[in-house]
PDB file of N, CA and C in Angstrom:
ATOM      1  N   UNK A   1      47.798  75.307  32.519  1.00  0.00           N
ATOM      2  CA  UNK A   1      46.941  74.158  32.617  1.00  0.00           C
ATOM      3  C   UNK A   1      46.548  73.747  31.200  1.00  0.00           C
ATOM      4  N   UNK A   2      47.067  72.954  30.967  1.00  0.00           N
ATOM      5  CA  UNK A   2      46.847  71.867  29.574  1.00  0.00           C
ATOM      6  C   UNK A   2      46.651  70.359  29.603  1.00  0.00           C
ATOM      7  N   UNK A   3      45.626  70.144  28.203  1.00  0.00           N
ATOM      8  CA  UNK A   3      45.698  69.141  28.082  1.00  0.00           C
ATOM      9  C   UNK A   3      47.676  68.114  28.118  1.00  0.00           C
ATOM     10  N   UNK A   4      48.028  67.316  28.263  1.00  0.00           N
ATOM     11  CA  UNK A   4      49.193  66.567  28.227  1.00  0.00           C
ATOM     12  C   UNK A   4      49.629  65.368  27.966  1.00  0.00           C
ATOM     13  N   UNK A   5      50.070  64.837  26.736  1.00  0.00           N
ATOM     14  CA  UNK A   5      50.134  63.403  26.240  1.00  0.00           C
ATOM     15  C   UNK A   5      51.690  62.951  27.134  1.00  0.00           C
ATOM     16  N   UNK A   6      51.436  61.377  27.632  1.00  0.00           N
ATOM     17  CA  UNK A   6      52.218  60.729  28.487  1.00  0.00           C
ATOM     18  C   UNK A   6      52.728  59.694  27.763  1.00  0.00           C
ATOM     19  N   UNK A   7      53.701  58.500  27.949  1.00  0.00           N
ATOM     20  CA  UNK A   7      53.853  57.018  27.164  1.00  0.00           C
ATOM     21  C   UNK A   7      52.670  55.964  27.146  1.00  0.00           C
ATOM     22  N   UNK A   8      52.763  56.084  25.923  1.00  0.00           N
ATOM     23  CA  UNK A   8      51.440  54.887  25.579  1.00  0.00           C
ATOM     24  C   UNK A   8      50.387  55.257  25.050  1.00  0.00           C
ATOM     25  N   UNK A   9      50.370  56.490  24.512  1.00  0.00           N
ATOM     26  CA  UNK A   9      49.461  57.559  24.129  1.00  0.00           C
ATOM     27  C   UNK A   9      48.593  58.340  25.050  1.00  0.00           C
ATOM     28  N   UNK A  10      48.379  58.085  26.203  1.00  0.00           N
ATOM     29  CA  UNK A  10      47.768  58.329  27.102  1.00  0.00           C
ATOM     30  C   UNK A  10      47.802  59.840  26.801  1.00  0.00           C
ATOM     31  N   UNK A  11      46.806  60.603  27.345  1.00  0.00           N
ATOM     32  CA  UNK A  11      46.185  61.752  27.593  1.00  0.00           C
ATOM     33  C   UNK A  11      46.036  62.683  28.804  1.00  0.00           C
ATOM     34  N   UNK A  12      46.783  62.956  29.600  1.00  0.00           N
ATOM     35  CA  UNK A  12      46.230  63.664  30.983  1.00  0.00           C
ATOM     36  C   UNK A  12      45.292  64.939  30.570  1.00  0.00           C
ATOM     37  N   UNK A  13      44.337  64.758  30.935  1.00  0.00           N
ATOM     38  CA  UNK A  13      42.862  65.941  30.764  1.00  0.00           C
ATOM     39  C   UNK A  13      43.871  67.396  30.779  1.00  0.00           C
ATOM     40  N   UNK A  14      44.383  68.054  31.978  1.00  0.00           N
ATOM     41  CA  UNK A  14      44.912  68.471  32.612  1.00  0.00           C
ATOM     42  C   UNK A  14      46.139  68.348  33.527  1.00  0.00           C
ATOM     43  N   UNK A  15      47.192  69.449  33.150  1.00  0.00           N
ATOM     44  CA  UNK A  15      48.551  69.300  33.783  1.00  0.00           C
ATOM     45  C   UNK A  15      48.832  70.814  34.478  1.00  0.00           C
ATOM     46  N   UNK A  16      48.641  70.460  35.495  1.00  0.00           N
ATOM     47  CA  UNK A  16      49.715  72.138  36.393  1.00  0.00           C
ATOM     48  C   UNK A  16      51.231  71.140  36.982  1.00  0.00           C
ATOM     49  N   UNK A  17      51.611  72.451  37.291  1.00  0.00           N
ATOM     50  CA  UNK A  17      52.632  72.338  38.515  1.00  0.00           C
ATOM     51  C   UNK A  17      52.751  71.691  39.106  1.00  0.00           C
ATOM     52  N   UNK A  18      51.538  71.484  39.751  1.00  0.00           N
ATOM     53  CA  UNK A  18      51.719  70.210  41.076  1.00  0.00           C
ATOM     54  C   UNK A  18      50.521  69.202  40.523  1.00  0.00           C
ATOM     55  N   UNK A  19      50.017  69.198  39.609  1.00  0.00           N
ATOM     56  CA  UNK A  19      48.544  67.785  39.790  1.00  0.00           C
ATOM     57  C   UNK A  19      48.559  67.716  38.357  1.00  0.00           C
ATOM     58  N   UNK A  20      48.282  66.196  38.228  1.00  0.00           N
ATOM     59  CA  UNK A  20      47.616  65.591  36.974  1.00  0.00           C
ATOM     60  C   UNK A  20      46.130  64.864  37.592  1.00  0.00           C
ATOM     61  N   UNK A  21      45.198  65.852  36.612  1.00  0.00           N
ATOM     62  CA  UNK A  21      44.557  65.845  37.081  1.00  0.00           C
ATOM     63  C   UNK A  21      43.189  64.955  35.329  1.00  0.00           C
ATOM     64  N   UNK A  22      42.493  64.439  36.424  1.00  0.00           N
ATOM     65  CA  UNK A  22      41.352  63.390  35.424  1.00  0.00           C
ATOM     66  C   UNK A  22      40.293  64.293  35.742  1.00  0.00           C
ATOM     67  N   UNK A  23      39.458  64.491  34.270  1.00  0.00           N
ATOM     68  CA  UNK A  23      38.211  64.994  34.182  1.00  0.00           C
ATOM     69  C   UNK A  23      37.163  64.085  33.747  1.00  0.00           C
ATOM     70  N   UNK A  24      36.474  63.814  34.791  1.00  0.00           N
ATOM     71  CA  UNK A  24      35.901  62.744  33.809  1.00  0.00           C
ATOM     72  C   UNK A  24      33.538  62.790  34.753  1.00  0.00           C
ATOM     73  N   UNK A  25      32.527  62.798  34.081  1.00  0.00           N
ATOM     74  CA  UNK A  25      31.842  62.356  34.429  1.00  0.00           C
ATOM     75  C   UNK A  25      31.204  61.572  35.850  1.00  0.00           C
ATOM     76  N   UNK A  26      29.854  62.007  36.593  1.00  0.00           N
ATOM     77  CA  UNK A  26      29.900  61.203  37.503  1.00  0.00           C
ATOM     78  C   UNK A  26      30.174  59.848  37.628  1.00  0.00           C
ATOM     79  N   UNK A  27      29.002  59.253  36.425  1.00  0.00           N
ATOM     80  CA  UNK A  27      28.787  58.084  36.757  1.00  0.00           C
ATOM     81  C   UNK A  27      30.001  57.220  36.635  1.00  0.00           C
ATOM     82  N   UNK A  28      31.566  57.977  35.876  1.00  0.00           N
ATOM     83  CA  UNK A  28      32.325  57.473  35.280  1.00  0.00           C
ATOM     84  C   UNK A  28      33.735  57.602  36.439  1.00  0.00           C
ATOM     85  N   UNK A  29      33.106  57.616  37.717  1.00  0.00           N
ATOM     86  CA  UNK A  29      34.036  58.173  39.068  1.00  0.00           C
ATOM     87  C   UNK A  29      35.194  56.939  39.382  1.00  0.00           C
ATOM     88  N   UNK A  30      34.496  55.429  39.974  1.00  0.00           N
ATOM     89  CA  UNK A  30      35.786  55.030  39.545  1.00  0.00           C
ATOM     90  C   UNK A  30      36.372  54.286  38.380  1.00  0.00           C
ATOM     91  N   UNK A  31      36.466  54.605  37.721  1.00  0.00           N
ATOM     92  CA  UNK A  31      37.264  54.955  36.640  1.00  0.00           C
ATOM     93  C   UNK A  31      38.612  55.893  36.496  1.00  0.00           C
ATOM     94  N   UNK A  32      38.202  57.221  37.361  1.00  0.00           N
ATOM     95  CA  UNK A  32      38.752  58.279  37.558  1.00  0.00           C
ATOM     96  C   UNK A  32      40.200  57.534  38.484  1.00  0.00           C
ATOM     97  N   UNK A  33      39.127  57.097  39.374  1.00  0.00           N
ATOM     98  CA  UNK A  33      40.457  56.721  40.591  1.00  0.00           C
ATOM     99  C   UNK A  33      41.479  56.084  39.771  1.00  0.00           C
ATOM    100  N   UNK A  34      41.297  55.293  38.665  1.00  0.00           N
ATOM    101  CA  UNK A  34      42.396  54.478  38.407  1.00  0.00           C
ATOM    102  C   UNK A  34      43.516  54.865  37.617  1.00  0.00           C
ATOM    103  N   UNK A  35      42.690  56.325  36.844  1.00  0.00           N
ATOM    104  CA  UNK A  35      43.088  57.119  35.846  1.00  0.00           C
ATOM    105  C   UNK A  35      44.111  58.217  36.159  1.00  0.00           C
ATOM    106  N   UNK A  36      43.330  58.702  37.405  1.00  0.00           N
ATOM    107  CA  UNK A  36      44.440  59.209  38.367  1.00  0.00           C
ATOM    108  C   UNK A  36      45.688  59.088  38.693  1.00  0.00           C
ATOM    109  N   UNK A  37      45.473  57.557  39.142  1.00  0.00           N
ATOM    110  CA  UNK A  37      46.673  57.558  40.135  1.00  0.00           C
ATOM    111  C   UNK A  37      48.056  57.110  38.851  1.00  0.00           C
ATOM    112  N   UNK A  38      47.637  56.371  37.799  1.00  0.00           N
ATOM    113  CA  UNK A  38      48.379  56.449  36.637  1.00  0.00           C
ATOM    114  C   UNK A  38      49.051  57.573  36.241  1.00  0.00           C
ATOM    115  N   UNK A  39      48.470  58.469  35.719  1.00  0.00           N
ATOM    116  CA  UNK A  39      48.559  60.040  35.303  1.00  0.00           C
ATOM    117  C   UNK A  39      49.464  60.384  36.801  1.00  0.00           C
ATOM    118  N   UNK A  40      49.384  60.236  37.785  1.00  0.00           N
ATOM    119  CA  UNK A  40      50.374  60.732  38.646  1.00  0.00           C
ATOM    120  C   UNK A  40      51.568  60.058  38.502  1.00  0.00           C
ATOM    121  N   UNK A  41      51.432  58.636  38.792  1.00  0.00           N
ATOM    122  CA  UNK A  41      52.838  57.866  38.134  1.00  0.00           C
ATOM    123  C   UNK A  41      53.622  58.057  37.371  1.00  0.00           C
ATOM    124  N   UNK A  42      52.971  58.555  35.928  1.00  0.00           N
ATOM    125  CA  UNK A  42      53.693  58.679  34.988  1.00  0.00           C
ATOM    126  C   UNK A  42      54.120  60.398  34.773  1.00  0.00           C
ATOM    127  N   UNK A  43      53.786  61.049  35.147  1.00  0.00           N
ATOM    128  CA  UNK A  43      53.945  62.623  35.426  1.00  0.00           C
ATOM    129  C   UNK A  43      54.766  62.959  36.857  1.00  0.00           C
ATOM    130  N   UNK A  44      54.899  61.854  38.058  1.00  0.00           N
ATOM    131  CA  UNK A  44      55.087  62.679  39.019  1.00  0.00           C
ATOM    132  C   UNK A  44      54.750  63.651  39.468  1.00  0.00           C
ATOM    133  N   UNK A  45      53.566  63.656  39.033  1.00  0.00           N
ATOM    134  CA  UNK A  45      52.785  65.274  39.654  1.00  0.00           C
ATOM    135  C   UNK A  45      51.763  64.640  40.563  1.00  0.00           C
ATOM    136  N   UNK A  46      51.179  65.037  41.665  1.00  0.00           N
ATOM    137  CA  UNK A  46      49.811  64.722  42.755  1.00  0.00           C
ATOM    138  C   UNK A  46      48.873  64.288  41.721  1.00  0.00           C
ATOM    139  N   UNK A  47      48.005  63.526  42.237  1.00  0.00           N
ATOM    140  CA  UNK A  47      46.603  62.834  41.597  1.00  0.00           C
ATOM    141  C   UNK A  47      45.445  63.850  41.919  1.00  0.00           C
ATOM    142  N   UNK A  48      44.692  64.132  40.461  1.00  0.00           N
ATOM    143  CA  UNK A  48      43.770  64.427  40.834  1.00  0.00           C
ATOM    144  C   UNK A  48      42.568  64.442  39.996  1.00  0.00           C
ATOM    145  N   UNK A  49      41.075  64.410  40.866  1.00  0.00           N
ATOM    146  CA  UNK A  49      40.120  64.517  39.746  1.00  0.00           C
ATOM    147  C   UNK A  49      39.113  65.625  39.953  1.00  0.00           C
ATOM    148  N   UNK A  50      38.320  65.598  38.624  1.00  0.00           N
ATOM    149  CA  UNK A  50      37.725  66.777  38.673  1.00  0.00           C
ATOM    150  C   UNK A  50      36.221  66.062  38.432  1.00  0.00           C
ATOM    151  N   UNK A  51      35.583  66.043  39.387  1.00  0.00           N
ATOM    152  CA  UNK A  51      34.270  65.121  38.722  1.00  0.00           C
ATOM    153  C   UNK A  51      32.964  65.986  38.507  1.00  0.00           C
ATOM    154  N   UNK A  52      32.341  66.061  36.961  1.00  0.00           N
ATOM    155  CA  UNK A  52      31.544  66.571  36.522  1.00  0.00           C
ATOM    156  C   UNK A  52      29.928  65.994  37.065  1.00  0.00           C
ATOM    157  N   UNK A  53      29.405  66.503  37.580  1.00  0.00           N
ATOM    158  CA  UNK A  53      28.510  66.493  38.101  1.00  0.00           C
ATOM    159  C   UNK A  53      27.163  67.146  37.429  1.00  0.00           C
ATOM    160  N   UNK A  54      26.296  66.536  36.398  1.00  0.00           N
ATOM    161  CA  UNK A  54      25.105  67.431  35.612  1.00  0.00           C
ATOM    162  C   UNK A  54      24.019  67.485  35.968  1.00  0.00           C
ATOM    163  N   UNK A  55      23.533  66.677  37.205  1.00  0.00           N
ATOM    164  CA  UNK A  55      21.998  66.407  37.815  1.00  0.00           C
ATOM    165  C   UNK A  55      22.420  66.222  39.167  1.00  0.00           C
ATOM    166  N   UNK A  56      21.349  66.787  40.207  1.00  0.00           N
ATOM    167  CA  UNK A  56      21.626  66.834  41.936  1.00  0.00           C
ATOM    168  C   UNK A  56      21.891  65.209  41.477  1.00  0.00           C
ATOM    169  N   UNK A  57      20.780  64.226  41.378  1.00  0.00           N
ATOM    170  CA  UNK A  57      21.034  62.676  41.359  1.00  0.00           C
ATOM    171  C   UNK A  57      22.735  62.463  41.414  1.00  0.00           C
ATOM    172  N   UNK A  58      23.471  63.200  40.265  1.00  0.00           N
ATOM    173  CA  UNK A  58      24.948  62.542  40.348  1.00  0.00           C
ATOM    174  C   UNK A  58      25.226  62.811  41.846  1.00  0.00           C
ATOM    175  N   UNK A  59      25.603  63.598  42.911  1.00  0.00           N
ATOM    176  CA  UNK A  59      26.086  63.905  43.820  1.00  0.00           C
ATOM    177  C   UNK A  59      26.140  62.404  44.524  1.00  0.00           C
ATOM    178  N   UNK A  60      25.459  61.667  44.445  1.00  0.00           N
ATOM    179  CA  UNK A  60      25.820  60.074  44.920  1.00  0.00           C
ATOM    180  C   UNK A  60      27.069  59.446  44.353  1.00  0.00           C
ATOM    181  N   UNK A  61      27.349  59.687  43.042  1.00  0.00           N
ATOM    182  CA  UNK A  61      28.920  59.621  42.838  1.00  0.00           C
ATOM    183  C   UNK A  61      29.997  59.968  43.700  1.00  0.00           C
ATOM    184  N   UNK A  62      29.446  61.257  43.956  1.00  0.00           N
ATOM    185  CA  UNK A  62      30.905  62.068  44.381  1.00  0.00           C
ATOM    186  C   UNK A  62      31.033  61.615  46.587  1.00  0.00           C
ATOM    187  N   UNK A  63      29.725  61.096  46.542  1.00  0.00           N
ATOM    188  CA  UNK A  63      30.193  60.400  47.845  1.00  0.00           C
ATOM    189  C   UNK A  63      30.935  59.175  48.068  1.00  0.00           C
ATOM    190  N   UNK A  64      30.121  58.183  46.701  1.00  0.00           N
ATOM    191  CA  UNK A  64      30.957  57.177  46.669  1.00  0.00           C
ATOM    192  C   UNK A  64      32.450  57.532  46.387  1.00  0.00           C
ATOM    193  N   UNK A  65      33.132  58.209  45.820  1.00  0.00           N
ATOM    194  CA  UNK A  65      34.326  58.881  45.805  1.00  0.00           C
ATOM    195  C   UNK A  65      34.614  58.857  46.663  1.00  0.00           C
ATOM    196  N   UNK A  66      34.306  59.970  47.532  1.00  0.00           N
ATOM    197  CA  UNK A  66      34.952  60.610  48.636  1.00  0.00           C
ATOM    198  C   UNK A  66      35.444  59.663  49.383  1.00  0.00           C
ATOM    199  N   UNK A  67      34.217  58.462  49.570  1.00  0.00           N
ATOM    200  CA  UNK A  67      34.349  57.395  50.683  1.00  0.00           C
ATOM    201  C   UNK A  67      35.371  56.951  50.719  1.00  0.00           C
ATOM    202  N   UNK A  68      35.497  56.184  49.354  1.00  0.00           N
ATOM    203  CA  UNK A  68      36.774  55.245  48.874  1.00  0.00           C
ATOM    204  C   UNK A  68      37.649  56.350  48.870  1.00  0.00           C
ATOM    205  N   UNK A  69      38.428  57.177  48.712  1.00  0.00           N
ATOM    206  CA  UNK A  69      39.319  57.515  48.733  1.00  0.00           C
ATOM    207  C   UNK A  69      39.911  57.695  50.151  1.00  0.00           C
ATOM    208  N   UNK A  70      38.456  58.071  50.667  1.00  0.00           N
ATOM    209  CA  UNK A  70      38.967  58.595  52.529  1.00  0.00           C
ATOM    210  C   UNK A  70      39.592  56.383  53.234  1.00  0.00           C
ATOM    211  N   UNK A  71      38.276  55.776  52.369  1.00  0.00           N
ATOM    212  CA  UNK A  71      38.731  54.574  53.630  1.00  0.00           C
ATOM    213  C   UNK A  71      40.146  53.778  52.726  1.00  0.00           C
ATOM    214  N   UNK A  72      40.088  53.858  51.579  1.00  0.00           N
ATOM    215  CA  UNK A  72      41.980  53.627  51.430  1.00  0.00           C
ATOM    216  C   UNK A  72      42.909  54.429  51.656  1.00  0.00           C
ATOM    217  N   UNK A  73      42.226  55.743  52.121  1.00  0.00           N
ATOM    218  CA  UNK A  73      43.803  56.977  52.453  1.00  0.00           C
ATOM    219  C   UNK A  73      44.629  57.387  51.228  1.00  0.00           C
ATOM    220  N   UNK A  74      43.882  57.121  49.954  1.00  0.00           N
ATOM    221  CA  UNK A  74      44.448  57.193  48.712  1.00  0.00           C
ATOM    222  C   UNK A  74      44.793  58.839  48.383  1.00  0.00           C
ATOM    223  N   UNK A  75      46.243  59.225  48.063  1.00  0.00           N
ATOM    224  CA  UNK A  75      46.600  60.133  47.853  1.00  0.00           C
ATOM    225  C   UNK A  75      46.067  61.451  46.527  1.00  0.00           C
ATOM    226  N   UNK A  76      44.584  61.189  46.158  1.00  0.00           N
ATOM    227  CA  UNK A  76      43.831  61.801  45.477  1.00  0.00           C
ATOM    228  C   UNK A  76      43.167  63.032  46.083  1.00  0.00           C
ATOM    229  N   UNK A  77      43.341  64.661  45.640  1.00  0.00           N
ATOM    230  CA  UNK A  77      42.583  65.494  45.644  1.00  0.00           C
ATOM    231  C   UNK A  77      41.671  65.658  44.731  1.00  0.00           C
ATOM    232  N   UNK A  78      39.960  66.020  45.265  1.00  0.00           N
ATOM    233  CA  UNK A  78      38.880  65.845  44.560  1.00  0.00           C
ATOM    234  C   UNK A  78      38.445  67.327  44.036  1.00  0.00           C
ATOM    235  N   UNK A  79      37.818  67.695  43.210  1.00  0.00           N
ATOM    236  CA  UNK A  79      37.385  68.605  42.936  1.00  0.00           C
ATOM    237  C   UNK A  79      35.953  68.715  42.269  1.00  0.00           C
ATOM    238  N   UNK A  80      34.257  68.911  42.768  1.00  0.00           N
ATOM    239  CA  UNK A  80      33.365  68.780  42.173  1.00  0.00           C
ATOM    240  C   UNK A  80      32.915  69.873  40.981  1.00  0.00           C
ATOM    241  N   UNK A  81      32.456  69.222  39.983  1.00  0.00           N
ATOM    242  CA  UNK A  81      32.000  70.583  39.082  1.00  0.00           C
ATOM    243  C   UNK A  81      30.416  70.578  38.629  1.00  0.00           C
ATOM    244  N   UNK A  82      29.772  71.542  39.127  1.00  0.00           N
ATOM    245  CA  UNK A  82      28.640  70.876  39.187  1.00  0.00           C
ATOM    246  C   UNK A  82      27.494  71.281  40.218  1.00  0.00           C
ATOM    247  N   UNK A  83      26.330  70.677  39.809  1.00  0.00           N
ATOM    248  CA  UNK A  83      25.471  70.763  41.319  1.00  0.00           C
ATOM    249  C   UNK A  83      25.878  70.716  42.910  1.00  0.00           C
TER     250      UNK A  83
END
């Protein structure tokens, strides 16, 4: 698991086997989504994010997440870090 530079300079936070994965801040969630699904495009690896969570308050992020991902069916696994 490493950081991983893609075309265009781009950055994937994180690269395994199977996921490119975005680390990024609550408040900074979608953002993530878009960051994601790029980083999967260009890697062919699964989408994924890791959302940092530093105050109970953020946890309203990570629903708005969840939501949107569940009501577009968007091929993103979530991962909270955090409260």
């Amino acid at each position: 698991m490493t950081e991983y530079r893609v075309s265009g300079g781009l950055r994937v936070d994180c690269l395994t086997d199977e996921y490119a994965i975005e680390m990024d801040f609550a408040r900074k969630w979608s953002e993530a989504i878009g960051q994601s699904m790029e980083y999967s495009m260009l890697t062919e690896k699964k989408a994924g994010i890791v959302l940092i969570l530093k105050k109970k308050s953020d946890y309203r992020y990570w629903k708005r997440l969840k939501k949107l991902i569940a009501h577009y069916q968007l091929p993103i696994t979530v991962w909270q870090l955090g409260p």
